[in-house]
Structure formats: structure tokens, C-alpha cells
Protein backbone atom coordinates (compact mmCIF):
# COMPACT_ATOMS: atom_id res chain seq x y z
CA UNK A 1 -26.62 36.09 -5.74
CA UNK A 2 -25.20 38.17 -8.47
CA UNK A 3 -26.48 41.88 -8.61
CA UNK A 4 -26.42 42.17 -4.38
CA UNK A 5 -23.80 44.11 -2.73
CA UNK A 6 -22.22 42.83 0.07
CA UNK A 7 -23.48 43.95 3.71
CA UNK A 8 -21.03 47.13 4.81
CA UNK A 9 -21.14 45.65 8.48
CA UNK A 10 -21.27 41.88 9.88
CA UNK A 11 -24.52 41.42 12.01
CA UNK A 12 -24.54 39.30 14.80
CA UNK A 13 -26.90 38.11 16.69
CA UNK A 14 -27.83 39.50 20.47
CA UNK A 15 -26.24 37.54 23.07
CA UNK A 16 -29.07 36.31 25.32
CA UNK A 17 -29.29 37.74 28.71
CA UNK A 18 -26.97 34.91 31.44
CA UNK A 19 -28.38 33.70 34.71
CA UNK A 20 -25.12 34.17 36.19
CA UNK A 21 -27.07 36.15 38.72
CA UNK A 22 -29.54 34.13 40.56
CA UNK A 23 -30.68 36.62 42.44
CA UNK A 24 -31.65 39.01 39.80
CA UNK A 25 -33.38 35.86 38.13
CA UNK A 26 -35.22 35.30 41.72
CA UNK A 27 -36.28 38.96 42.25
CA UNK A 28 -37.68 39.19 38.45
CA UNK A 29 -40.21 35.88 39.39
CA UNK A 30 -40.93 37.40 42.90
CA UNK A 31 -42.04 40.85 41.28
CA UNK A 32 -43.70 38.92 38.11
CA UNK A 33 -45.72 36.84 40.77
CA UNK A 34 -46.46 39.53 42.48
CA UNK A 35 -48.12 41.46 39.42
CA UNK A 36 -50.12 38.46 38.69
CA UNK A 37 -51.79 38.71 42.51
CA UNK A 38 -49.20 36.34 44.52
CA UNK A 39 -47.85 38.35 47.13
CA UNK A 40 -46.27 35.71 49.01
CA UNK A 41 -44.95 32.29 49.33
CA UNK A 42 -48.14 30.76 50.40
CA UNK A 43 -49.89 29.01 47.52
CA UNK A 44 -53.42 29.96 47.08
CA UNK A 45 -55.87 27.73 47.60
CA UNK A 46 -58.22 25.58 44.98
CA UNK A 47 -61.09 27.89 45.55
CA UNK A 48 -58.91 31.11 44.75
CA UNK A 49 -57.53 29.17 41.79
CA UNK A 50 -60.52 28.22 40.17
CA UNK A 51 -62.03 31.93 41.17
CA UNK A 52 -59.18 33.61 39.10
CA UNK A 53 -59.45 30.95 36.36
CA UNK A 54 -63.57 31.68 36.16
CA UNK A 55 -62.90 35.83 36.25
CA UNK A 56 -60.13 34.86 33.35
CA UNK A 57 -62.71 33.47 30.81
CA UNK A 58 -65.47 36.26 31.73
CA UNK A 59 -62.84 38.67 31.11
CA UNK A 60 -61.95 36.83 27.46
CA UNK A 61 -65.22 36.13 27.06
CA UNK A 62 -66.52 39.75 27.37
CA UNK A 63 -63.42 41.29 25.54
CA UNK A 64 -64.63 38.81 22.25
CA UNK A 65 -67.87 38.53 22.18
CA UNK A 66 -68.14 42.43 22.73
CA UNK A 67 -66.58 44.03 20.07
CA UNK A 68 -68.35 41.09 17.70
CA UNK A 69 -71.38 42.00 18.68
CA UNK A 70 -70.33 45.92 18.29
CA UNK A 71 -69.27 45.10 15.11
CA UNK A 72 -72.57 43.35 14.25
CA UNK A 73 -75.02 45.73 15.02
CA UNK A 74 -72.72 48.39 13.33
CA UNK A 75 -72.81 46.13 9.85
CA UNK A 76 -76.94 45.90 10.16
């Protein structure tokens, strides 16, 4: 486009991180799954599935309708 000057340096973009290392890429899943409450190989059961699924939805549950509600009584 006329009237634009030229960029003084080329940008490129980021390479993306390789998974040359396996083991990096192993340990990084192993520490995620552990931060998410699996702290071994064992799967959890159904039970302790659905459990963590039913806490999930409270949790979003009370973090919307909360502040909504907040936010309701504040506008009245």
C-alpha cells in the first residue's frame, strides 16, 4: 500500500515446541493428570467420574448464577 513504510525487521513466526523428547512430553501429562486429581495409573471408577462431573456443574453453576443474582439485587 502506498504511504506504509516497510517493516525495519522480518518477523517470523515462533517455531512450535518438538516432541523430540518423549519423556518430557510424558512427565508434562503425568504432572497435568496429577493436578486434575489422578495420581496414578489406575483409572477411576464410574462413580468417581460422575462425582467429579456433578461437583463440576455445582461449581459452574454457583460461579454463574451467583454473581447474576449479585448483580440483580444490586440493579433493584
Amino acid at each position: 500500500m502506498p504511504g506504509l513504510d516497510p517493516p525495519d525487521r522480518v518477523i517470523t513466526p515462533r517455531r512450535v515446541e518438538s516432541f523430540q523428547h518423549a519423556g518430557d512430553t510424558t512427565m508434562t501429562l503425568r504432572r497435568a493428570g496429577r493436578a486434575s486429581g489422578i495420581r496414578t495409573d489406575v483409572l477411576p471408577s464410574l462413580e468417581q467420574v460422575e462425582r467429579r462431573r456433578f461437583e463440576l456443574w455445582l461449581m459452574s453453576t454457583v460461579l454463574l448464577v451467583g454473581p447474576t443474582a449479585g448483580l440483580a439485587i444490586r440493579s433493584l
